[in-house]
PDB file of N, CA and C in Angstrom:
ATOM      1  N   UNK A   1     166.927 -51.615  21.189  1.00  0.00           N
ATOM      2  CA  UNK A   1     167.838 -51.044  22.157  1.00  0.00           C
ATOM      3  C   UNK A   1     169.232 -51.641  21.952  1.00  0.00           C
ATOM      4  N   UNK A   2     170.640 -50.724  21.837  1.00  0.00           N
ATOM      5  CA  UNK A   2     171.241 -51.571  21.927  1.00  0.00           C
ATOM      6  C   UNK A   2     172.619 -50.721  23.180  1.00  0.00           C
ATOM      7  N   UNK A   3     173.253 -51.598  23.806  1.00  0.00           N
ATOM      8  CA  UNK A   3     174.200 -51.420  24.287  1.00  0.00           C
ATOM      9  C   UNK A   3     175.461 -51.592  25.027  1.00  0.00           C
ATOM     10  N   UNK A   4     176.295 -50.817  25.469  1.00  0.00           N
ATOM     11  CA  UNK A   4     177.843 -51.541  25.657  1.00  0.00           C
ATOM     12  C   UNK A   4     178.179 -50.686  26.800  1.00  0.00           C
ATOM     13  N   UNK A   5     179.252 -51.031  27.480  1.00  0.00           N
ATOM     14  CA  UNK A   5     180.099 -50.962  28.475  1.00  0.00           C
ATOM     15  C   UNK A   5     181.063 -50.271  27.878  1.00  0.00           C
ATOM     16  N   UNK A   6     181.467 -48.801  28.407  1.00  0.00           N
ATOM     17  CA  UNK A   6     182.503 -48.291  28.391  1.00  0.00           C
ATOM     18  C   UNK A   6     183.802 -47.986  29.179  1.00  0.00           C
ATOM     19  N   UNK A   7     184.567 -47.800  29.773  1.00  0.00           N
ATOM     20  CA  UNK A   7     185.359 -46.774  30.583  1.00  0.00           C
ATOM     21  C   UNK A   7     185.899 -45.660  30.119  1.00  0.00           C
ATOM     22  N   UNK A   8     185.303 -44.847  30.835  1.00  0.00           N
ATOM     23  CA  UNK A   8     186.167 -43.049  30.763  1.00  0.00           C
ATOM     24  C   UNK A   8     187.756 -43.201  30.906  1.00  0.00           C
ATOM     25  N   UNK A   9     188.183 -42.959  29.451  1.00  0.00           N
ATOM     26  CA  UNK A   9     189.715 -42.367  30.085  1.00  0.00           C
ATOM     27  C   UNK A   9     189.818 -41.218  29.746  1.00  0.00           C
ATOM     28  N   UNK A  10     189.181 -40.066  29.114  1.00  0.00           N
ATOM     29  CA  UNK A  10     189.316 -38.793  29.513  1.00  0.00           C
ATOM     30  C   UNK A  10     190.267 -38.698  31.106  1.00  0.00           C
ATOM     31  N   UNK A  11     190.998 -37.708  31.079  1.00  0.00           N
ATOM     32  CA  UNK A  11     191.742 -37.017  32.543  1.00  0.00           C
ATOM     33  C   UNK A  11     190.912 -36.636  33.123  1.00  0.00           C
ATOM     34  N   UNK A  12     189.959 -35.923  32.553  1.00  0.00           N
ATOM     35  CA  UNK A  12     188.891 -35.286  34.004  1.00  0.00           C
ATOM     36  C   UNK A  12     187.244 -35.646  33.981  1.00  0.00           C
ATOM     37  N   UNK A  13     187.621 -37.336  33.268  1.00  0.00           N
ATOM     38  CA  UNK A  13     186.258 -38.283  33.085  1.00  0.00           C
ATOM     39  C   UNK A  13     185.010 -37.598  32.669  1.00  0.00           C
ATOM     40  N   UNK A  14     184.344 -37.052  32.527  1.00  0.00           N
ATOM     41  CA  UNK A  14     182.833 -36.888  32.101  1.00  0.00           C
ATOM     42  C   UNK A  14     182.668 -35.029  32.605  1.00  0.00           C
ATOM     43  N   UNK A  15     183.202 -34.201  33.275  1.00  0.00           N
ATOM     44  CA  UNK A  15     183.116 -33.238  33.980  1.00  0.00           C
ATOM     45  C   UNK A  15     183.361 -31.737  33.160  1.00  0.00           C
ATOM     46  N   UNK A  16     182.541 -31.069  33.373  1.00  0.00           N
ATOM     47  CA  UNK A  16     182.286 -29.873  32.643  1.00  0.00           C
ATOM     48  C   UNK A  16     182.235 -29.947  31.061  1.00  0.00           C
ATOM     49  N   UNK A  17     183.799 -29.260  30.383  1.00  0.00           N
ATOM     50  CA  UNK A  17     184.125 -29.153  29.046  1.00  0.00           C
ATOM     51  C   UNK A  17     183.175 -30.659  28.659  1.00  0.00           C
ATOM     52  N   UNK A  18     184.234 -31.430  28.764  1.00  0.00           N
ATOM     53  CA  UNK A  18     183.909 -33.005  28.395  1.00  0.00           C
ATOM     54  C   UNK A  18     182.355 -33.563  28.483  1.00  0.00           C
ATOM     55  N   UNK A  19     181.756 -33.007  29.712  1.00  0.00           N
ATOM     56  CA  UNK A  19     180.138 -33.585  29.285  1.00  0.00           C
ATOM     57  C   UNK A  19     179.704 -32.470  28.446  1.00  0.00           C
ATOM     58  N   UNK A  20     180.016 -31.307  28.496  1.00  0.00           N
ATOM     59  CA  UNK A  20     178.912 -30.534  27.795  1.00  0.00           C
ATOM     60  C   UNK A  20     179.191 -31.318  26.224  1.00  0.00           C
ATOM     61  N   UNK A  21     180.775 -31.390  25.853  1.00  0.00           N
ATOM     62  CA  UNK A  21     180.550 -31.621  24.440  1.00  0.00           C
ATOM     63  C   UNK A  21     179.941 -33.106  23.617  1.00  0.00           C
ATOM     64  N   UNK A  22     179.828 -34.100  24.957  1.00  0.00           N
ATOM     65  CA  UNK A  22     178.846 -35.419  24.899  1.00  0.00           C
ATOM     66  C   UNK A  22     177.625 -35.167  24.750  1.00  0.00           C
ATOM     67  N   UNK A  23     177.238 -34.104  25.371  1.00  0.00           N
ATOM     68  CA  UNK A  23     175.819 -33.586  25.208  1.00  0.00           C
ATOM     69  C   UNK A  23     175.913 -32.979  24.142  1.00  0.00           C
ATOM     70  N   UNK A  24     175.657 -32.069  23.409  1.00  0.00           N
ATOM     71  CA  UNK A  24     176.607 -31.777  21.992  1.00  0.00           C
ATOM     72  C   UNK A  24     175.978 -32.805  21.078  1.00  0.00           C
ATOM     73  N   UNK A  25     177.185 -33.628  21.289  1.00  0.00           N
ATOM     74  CA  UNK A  25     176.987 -34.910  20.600  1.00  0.00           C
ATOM     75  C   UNK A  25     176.271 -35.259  20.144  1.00  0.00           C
ATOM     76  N   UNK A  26     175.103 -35.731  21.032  1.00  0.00           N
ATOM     77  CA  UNK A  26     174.070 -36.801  20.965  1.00  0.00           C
ATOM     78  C   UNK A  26     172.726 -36.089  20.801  1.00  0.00           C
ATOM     79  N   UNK A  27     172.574 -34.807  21.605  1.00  0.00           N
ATOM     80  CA  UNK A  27     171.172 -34.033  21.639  1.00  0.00           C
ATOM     81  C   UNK A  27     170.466 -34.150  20.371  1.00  0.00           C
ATOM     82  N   UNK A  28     171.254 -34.074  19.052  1.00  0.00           N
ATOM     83  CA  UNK A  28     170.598 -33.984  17.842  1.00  0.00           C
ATOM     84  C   UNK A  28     170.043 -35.524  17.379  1.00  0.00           C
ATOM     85  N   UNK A  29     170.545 -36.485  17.883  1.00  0.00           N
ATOM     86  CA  UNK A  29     169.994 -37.616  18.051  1.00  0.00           C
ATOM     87  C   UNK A  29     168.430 -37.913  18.133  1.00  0.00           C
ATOM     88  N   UNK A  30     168.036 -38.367  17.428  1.00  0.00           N
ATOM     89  CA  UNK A  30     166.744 -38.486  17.180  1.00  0.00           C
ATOM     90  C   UNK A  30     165.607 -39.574  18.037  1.00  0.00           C
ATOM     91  N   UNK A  31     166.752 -40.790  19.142  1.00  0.00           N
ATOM     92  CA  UNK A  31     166.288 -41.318  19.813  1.00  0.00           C
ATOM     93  C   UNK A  31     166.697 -41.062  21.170  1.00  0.00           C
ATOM     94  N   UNK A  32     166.668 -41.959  22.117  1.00  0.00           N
ATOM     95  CA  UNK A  32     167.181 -41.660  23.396  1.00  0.00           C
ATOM     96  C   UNK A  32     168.419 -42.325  23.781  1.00  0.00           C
ATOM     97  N   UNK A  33     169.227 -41.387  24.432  1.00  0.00           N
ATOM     98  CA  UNK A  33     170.358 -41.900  25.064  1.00  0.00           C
ATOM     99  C   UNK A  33     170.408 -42.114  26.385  1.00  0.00           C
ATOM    100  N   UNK A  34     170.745 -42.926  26.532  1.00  0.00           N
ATOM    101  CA  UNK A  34     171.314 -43.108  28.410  1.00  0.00           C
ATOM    102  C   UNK A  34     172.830 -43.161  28.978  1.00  0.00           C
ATOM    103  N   UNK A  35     173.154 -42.699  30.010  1.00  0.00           N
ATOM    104  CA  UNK A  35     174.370 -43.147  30.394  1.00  0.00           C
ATOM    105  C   UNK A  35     173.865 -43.994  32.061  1.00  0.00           C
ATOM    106  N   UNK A  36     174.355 -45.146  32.276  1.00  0.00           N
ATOM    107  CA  UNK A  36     174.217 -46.274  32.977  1.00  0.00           C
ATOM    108  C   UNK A  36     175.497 -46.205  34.427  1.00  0.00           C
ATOM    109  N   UNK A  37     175.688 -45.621  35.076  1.00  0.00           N
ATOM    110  CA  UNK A  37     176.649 -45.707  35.976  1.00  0.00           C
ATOM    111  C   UNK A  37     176.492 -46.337  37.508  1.00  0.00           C
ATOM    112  N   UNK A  38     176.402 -47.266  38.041  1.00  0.00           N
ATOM    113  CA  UNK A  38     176.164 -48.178  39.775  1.00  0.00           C
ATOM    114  C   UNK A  38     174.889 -47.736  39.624  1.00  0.00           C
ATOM    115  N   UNK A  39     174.115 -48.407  38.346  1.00  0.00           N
ATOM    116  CA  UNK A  39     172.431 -48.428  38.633  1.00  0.00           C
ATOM    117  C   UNK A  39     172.089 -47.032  38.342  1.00  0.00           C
ATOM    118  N   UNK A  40     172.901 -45.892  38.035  1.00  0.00           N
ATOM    119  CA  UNK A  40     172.153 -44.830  38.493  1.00  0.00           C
ATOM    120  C   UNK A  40     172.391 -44.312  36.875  1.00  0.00           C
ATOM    121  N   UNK A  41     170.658 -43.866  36.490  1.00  0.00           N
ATOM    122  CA  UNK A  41     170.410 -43.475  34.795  1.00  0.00           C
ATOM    123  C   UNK A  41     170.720 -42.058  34.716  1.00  0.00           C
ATOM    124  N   UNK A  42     171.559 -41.659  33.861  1.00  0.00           N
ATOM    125  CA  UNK A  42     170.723 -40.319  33.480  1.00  0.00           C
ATOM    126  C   UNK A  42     170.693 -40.161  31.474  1.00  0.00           C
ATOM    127  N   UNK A  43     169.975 -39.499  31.548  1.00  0.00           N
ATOM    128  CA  UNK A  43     169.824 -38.544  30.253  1.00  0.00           C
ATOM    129  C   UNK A  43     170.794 -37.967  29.484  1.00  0.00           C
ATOM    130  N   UNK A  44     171.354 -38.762  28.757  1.00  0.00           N
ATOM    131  CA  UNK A  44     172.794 -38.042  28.170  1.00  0.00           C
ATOM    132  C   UNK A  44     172.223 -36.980  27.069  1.00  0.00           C
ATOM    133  N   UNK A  45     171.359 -36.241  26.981  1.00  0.00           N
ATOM    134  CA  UNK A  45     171.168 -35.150  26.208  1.00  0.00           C
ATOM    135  C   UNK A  45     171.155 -33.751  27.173  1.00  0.00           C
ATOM    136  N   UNK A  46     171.528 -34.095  28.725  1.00  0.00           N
ATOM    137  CA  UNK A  46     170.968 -32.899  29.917  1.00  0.00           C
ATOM    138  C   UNK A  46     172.284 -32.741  30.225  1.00  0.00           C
ATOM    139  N   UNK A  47     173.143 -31.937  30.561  1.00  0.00           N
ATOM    140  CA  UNK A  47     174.488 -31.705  31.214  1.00  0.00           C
ATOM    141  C   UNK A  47     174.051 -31.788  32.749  1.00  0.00           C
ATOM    142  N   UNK A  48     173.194 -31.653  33.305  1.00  0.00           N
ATOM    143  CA  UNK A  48     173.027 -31.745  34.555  1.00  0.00           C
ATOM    144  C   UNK A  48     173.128 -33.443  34.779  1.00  0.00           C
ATOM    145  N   UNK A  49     172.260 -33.889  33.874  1.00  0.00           N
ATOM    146  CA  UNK A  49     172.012 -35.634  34.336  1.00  0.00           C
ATOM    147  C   UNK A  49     173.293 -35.923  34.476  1.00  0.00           C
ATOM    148  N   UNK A  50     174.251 -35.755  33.539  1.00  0.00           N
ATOM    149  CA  UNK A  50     175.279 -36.056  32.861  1.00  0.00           C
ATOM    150  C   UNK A  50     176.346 -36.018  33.971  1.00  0.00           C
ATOM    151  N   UNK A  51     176.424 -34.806  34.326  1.00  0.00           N
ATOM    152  CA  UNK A  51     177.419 -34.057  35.802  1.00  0.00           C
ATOM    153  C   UNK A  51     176.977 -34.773  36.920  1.00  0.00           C
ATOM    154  N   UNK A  52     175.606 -35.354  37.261  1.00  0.00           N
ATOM    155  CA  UNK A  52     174.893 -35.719  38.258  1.00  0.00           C
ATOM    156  C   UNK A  52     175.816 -37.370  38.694  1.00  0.00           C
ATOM    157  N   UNK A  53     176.065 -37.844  37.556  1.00  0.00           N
ATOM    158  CA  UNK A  53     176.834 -39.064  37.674  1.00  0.00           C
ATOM    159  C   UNK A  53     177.922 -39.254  38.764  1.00  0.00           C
ATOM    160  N   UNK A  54     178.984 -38.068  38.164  1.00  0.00           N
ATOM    161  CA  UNK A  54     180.120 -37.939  38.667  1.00  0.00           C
ATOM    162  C   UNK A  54     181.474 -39.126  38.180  1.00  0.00           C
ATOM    163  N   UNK A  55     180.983 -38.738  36.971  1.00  0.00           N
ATOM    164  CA  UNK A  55     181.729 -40.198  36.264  1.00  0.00           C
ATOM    165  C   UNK A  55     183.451 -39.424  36.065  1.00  0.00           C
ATOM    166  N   UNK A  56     184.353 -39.815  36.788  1.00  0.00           N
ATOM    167  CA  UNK A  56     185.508 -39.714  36.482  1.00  0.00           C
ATOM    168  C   UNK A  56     186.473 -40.197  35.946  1.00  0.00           C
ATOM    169  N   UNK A  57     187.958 -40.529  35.903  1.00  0.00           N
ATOM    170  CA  UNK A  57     188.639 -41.502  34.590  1.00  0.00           C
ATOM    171  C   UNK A  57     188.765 -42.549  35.326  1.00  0.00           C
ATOM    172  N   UNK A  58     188.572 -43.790  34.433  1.00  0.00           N
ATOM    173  CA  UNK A  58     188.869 -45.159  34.892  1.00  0.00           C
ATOM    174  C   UNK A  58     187.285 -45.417  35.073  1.00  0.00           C
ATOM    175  N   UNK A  59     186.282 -44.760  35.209  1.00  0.00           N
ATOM    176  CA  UNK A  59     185.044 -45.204  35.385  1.00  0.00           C
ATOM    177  C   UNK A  59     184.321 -46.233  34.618  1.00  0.00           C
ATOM    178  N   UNK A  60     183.993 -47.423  34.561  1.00  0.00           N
ATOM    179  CA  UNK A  60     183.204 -47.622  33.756  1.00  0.00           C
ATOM    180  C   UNK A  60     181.444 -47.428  33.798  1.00  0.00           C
ATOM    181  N   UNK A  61     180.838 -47.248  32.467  1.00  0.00           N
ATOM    182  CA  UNK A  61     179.454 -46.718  32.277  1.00  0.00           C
ATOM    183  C   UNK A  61     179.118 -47.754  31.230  1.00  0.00           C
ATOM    184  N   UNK A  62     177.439 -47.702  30.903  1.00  0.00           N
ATOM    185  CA  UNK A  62     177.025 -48.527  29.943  1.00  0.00           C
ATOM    186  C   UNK A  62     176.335 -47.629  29.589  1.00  0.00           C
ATOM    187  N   UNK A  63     176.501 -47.723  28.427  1.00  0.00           N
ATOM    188  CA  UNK A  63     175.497 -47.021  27.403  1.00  0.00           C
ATOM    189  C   UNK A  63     174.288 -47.287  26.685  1.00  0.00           C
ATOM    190  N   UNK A  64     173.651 -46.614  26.891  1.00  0.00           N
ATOM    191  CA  UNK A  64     171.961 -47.094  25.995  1.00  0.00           C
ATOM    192  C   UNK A  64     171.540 -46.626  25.035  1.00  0.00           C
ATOM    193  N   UNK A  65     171.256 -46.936  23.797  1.00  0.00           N
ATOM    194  CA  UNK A  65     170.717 -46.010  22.628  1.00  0.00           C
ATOM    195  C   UNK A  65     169.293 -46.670  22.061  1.00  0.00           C
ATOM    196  N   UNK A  66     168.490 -46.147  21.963  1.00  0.00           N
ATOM    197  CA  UNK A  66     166.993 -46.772  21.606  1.00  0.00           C
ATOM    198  C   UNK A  66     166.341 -45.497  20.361  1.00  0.00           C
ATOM    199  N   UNK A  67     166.248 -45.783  19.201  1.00  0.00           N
ATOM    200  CA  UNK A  67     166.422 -45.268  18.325  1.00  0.00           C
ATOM    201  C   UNK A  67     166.400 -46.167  16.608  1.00  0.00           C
ATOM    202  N   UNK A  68     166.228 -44.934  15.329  1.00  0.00           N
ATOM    203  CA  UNK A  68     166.872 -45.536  13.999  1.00  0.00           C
ATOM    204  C   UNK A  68     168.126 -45.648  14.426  1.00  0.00           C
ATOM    205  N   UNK A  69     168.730 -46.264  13.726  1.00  0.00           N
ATOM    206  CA  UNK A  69     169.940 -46.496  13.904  1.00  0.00           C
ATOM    207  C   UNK A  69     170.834 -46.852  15.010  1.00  0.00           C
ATOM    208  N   UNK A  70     170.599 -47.220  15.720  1.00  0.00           N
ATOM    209  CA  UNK A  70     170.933 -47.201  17.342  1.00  0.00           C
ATOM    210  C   UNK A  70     172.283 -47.766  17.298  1.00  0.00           C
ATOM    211  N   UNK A  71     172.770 -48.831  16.655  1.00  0.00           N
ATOM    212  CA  UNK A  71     173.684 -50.109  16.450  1.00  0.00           C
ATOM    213  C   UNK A  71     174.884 -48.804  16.113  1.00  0.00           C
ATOM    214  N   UNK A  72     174.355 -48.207  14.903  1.00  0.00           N
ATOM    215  CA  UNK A  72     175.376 -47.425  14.062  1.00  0.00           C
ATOM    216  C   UNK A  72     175.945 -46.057  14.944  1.00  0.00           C
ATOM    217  N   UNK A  73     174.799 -45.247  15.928  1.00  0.00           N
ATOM    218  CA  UNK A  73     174.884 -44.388  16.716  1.00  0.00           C
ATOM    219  C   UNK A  73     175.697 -44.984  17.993  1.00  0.00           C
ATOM    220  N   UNK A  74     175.495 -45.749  18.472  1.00  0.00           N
ATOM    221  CA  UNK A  74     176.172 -46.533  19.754  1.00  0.00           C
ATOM    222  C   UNK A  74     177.673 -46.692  19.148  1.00  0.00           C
ATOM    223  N   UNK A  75     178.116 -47.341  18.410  1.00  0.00           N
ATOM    224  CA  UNK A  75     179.696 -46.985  17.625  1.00  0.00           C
ATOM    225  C   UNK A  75     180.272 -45.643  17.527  1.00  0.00           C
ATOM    226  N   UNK A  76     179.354 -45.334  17.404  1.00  0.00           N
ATOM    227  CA  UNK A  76     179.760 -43.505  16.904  1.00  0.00           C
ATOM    228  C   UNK A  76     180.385 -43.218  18.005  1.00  0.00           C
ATOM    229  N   UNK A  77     179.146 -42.943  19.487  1.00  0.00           N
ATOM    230  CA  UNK A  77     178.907 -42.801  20.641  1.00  0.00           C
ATOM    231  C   UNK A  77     180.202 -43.128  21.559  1.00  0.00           C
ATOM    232  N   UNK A  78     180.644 -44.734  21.267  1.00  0.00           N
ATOM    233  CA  UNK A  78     181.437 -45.018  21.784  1.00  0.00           C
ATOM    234  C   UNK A  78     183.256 -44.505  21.641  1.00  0.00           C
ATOM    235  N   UNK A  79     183.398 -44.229  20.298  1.00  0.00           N
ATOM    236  CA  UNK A  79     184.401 -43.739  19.833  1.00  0.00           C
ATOM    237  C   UNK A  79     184.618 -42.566  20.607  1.00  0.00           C
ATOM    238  N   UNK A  80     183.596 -41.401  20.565  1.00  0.00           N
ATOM    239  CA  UNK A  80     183.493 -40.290  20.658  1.00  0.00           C
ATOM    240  C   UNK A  80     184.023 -40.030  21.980  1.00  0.00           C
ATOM    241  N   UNK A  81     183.365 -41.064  23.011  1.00  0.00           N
ATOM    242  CA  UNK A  81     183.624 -40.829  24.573  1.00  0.00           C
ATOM    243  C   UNK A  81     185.227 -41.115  24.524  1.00  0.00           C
ATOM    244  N   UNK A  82     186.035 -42.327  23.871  1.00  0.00           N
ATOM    245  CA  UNK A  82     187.102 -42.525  23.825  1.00  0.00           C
ATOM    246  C   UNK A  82     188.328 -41.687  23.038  1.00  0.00           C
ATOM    247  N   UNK A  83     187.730 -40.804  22.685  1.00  0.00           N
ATOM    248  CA  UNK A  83     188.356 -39.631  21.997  1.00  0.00           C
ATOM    249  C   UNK A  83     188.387 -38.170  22.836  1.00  0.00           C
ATOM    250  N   UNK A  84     187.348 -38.143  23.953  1.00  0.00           N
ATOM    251  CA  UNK A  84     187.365 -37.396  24.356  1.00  0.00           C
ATOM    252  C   UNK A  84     188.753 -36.693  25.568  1.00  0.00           C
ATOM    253  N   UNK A  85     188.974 -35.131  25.444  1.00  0.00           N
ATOM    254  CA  UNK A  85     189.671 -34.544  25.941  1.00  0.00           C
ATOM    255  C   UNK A  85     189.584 -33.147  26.333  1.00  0.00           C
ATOM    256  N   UNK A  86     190.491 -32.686  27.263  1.00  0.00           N
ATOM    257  CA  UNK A  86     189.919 -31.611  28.353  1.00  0.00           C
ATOM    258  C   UNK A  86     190.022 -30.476  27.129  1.00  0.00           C
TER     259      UNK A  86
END
């Protein structure tokens, strides 16, 4: 398992456009992802889990990857969220 602490600076943090294309992302992922927000898990391969958060900008989240490659996917992962835009 490995994982890290992020913050959303996306403008409109984790919400619609922006989660669907996190989900996107990762679905083809061959292990499991999590997103970690005040205790509360969801499923970063579900746009619902994902939306369920309500993760907006300035948020911070932790991320979980349990998987091959997990170390190398969690980098990826992390970039990706920090790249993200509306």
């Amino acid at each position: 398992m490995a994982e890290k602490k992020v913050t959303v600076t996306n403008e409109t943090g984790l919400h619609a456009r922006p989660a669907a294309s996190l989900v996107q992302f990762v679905k083809n992922y061959p292990g499991e992802v999590k997103l970690v927000k005040d205790g509360k898990e969801a499923n970063a391969k579900s746009i619902f889990n994902v939306m369920s958060l309500g993760i907006s900008k300035g948020t911070e989240i932790n991320l979980i990857v349990e998987g091959e490659n997990e170390e190398e996917f969690l980098d990826k992962l992390v970039n990706f969220i920090g790249n993200l835009s509306e």
